[in-house]
Protein backbone atom coordinates (compact mmCIF):
# COMPACT_ATOMS: atom_id res chain seq x y z
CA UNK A 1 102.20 101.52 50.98
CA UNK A 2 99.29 101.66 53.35
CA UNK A 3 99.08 104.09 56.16
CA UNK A 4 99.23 101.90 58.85
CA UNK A 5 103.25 100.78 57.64
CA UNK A 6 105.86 102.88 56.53
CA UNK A 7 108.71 102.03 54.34
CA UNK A 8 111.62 104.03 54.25
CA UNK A 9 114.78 103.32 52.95
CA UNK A 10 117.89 104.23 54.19
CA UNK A 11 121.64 102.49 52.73
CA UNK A 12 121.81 99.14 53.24
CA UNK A 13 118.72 98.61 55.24
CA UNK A 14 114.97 99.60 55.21
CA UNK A 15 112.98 100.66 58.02
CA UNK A 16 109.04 99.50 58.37
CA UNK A 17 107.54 101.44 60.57
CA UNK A 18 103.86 100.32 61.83
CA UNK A 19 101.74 103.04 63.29
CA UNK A 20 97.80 102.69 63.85
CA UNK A 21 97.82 105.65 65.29
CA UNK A 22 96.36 103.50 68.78
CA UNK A 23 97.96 100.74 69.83
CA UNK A 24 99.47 98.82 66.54
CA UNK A 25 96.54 95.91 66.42
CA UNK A 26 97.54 92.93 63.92
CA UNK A 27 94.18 93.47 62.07
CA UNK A 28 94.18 91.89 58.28
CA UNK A 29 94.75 95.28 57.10
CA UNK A 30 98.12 95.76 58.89
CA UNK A 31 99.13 91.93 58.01
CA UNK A 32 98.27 92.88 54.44
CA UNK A 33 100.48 96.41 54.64
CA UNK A 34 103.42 94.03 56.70
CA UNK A 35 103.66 91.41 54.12
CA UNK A 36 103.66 94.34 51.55
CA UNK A 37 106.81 95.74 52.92
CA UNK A 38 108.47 92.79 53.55
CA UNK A 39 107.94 92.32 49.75
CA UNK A 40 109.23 95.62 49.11
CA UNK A 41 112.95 94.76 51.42
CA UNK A 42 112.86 91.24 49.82
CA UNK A 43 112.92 93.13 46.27
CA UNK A 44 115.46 96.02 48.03
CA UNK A 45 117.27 93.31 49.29
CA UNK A 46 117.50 95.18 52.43
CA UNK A 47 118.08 94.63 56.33
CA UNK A 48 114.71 95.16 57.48
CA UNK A 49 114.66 97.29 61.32
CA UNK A 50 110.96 96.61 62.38
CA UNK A 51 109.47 99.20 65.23
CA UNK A 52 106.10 100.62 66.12
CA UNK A 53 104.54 103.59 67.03
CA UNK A 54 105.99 105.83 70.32
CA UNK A 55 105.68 103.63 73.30
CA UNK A 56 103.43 100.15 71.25
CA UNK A 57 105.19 97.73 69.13
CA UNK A 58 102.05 95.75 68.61
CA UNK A 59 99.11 95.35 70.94
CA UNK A 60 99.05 91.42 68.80
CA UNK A 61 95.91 90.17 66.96
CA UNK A 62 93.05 92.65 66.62
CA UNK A 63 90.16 91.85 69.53
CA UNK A 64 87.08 93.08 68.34
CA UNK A 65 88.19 90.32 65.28
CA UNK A 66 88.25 87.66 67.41
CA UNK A 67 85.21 88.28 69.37
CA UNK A 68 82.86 89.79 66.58
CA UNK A 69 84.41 88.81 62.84
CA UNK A 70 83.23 85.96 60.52
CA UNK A 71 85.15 82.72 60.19
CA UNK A 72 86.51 84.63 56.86
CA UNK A 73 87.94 87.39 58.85
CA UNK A 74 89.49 85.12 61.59
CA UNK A 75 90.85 82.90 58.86
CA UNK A 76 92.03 85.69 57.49
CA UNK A 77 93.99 87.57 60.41
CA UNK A 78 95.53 84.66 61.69
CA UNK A 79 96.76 82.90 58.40
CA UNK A 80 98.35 86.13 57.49
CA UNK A 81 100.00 86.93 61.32
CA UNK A 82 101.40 83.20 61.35
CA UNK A 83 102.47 83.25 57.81
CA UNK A 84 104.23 86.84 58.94
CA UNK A 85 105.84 85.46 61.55
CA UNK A 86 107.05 82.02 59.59
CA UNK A 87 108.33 84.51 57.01
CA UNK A 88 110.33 87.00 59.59
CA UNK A 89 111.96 83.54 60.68
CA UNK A 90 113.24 82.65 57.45
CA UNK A 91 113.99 86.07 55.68
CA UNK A 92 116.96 86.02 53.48
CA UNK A 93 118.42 88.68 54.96
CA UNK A 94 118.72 89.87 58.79
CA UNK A 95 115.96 91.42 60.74
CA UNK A 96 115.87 93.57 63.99
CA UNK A 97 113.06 94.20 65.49
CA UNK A 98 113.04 97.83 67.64
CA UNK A 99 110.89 97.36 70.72
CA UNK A 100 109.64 100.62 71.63
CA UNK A 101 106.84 99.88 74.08
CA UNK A 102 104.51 97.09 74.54
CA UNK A 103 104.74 94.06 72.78
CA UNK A 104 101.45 91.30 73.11
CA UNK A 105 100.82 88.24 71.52
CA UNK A 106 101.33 88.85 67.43
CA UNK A 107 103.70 91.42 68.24
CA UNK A 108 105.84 89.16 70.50
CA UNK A 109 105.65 86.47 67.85
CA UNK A 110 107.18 88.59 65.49
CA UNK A 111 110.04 89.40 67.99
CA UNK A 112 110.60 85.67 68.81
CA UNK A 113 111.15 85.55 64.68
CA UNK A 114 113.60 88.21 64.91
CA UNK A 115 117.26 87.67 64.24
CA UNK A 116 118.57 90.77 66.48
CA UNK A 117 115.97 92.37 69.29
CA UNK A 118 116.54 95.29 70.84
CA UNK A 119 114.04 96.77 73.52
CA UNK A 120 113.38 100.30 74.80
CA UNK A 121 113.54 100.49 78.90
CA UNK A 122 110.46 101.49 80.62
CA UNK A 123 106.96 100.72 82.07
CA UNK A 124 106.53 98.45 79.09
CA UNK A 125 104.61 94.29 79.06
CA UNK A 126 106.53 91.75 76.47
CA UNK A 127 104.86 88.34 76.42
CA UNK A 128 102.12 86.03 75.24
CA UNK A 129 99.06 86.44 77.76
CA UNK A 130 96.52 84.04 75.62
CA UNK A 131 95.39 82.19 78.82
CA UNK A 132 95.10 85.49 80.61
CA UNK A 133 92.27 86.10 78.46
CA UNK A 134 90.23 83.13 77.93
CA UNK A 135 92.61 82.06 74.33
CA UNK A 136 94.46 79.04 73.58
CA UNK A 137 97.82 79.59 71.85
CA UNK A 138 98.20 78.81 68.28
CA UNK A 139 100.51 75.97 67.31
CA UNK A 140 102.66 78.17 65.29
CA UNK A 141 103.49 80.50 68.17
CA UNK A 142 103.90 77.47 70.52
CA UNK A 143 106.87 76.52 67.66
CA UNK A 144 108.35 80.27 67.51
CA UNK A 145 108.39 79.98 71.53
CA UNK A 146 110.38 76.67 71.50
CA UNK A 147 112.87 77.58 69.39
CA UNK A 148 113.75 81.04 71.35
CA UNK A 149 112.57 81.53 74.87
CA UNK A 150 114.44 80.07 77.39
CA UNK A 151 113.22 76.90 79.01
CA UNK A 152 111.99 77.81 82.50
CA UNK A 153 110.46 80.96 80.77
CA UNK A 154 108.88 79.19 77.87
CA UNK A 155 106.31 77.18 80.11
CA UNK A 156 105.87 80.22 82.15
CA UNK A 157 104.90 82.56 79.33
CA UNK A 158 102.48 79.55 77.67
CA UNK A 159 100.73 78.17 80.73
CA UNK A 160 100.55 81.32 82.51
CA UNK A 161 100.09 83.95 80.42
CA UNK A 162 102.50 86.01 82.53
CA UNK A 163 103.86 89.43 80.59
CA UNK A 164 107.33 90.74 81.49
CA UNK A 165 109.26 93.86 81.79
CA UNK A 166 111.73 94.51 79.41
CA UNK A 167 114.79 93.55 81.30
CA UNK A 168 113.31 90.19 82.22
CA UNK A 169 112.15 89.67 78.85
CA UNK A 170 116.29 89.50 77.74
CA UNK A 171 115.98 86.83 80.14
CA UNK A 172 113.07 85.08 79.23
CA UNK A 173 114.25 85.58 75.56
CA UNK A 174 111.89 87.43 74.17
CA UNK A 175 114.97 90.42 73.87
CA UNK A 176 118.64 90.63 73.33
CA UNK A 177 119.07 93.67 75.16
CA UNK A 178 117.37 96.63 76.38
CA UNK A 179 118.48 100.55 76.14
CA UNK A 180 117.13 104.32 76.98
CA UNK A 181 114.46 105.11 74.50
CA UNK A 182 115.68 107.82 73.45
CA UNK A 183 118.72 105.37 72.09
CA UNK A 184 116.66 102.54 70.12
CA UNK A 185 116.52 103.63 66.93
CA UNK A 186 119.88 104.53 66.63
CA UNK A 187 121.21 101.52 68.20
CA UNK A 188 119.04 99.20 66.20
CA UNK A 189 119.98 101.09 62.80
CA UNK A 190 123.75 100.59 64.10
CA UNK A 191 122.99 96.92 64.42
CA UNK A 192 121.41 97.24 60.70
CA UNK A 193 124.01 99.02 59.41
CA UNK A 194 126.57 96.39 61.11
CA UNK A 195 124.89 93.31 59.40
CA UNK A 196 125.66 94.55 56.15
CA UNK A 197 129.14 93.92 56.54
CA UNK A 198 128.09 90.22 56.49
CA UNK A 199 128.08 88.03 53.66
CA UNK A 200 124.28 87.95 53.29
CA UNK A 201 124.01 84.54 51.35
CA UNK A 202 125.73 83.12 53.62
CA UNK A 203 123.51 84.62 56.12
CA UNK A 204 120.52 83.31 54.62
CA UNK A 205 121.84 79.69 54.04
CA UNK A 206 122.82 79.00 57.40
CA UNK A 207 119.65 80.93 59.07
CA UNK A 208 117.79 78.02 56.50
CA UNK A 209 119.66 75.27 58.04
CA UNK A 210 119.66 76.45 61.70
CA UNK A 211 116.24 77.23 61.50
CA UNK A 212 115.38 74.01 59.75
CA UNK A 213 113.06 72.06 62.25
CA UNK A 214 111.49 75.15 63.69
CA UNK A 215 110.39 76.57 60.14
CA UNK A 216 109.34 72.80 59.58
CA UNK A 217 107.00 72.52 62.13
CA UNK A 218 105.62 76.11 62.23
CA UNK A 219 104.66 75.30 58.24
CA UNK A 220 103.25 71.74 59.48
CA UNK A 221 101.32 74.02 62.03
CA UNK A 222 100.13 76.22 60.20
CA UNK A 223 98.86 73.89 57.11
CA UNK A 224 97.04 71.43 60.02
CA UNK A 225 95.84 74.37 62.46
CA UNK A 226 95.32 77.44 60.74
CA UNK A 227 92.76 75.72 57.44
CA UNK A 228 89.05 77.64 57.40
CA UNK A 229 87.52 74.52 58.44
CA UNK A 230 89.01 74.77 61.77
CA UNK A 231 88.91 78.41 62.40
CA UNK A 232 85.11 78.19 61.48
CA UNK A 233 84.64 75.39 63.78
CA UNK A 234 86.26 77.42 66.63
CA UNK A 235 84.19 80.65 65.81
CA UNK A 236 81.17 78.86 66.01
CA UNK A 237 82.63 77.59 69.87
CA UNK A 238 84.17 81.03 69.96
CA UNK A 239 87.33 79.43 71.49
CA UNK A 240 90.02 80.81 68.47
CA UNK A 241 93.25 80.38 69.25
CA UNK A 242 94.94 83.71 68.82
């Protein structure tokens, strides 16, 4: 396993762990390592509990990417964050995602894909600020936000960029609730170890049909959106959608 993610194992659930050692950036290397340990819990068959380094969950795509990589490495970065994200959504068996600090674009993606959320209180952003800084939001995310945030919050967060405190974000949607820091690992591992007294194919049927149109179109997305003809074509305007 790469340095950037941990795996750990403990009972019924697995805990991936991604730590930079700055602020978490979705660069191809971590999307590589992520993918790699969701392999690793598919295999396990394990409850994943996703959570980042003290006070960053993920900082979302990795900047100096976007503004200085080749087509290859855009194409790269964001085919492997949306396919992360599509694949968090659909995961046989339950994920919870443990918010420790701030949570940007990618990294609020991944949340929105969550099946539990849990958030640590504090001086912390959760949201997806794309038109805050000059970017147009993917069609994928645009799919993931649909399908979770609430409605008068779901045009705020796309239109405006606007970035939210942790106890608005359970009201926006982006969380399901929000506790002391010093209690989010052990309440999300209680939520982990709670899940596995469900009947996980079950779980993972009905997640499949719930989930149905929303994994639909973020695929559709994703296929149209996210090919290297298009990402080249927006390098060369440098207008990527990220």
């Amino acid at each position: 396993m790469s340095q950037l993610v941990t795996y750990e194992p403990a009972g019924p659930f697995a805990r991936i762990t991604m730590d930079d050692g700055k602020v978490n950036v979705m660069s191809p290397d971590m999307l590589a390592a992520l993918h790699e340990a969701f392999d690793r819990a598919e295999a396990d068959a394990a409850i994943v509990v996703l959570t980042g380094r003290e006070n960053i969950f993920s900082a979302g795509f990795d900047l100096k990417v976007l503004s200085q990589g080749s087509a290859d490495e855009h194409h790269t970065m964001l085919k492997r964050g949306a396919e992360l994200a599509l694949r968090v959504l659909s995961f046989p068996t339950p994920v919870v995602s443990a918010c420790n600090g701030h949570a940007l674009p990618m990294g609020a993606f991944l949340m929105l894909a969550s099946d539990v959320r849990i958030g640590a209180d504090g001086p912390f952003m959760i949201g997806l600020n794309e038109v805050a800084i000059g970017l147009t939001v993917p069609q994928f995310a645009i799919e993931l936000a649909r399908q979770r945030l609430t409605p008068a919050y779901y045009s705020r967060s796309l239109m405006t960029g606007q970035r939210f405190a942790p106890q608005e974000a359970v009201q926006a949607g982006y969380l399901d609730r929000v506790v002391a820091p010093d209690q989010l690992m052990q309440e999300a591992e209680a939520a982990a170890t709670a899940l596995a007294g469900i009947h996980l194919p079950s779980h993972a049927a009905t997640k499949k049909k719930a989930r149905k149109e929303a994994i639909e179109a973020i695929r559709a997305a994703i296929d149209l959106e996210l090919t290297i003809e298009n990402v080249r074509s927006a390098v060369e305007r440098r207008a990527v959608p990220a």
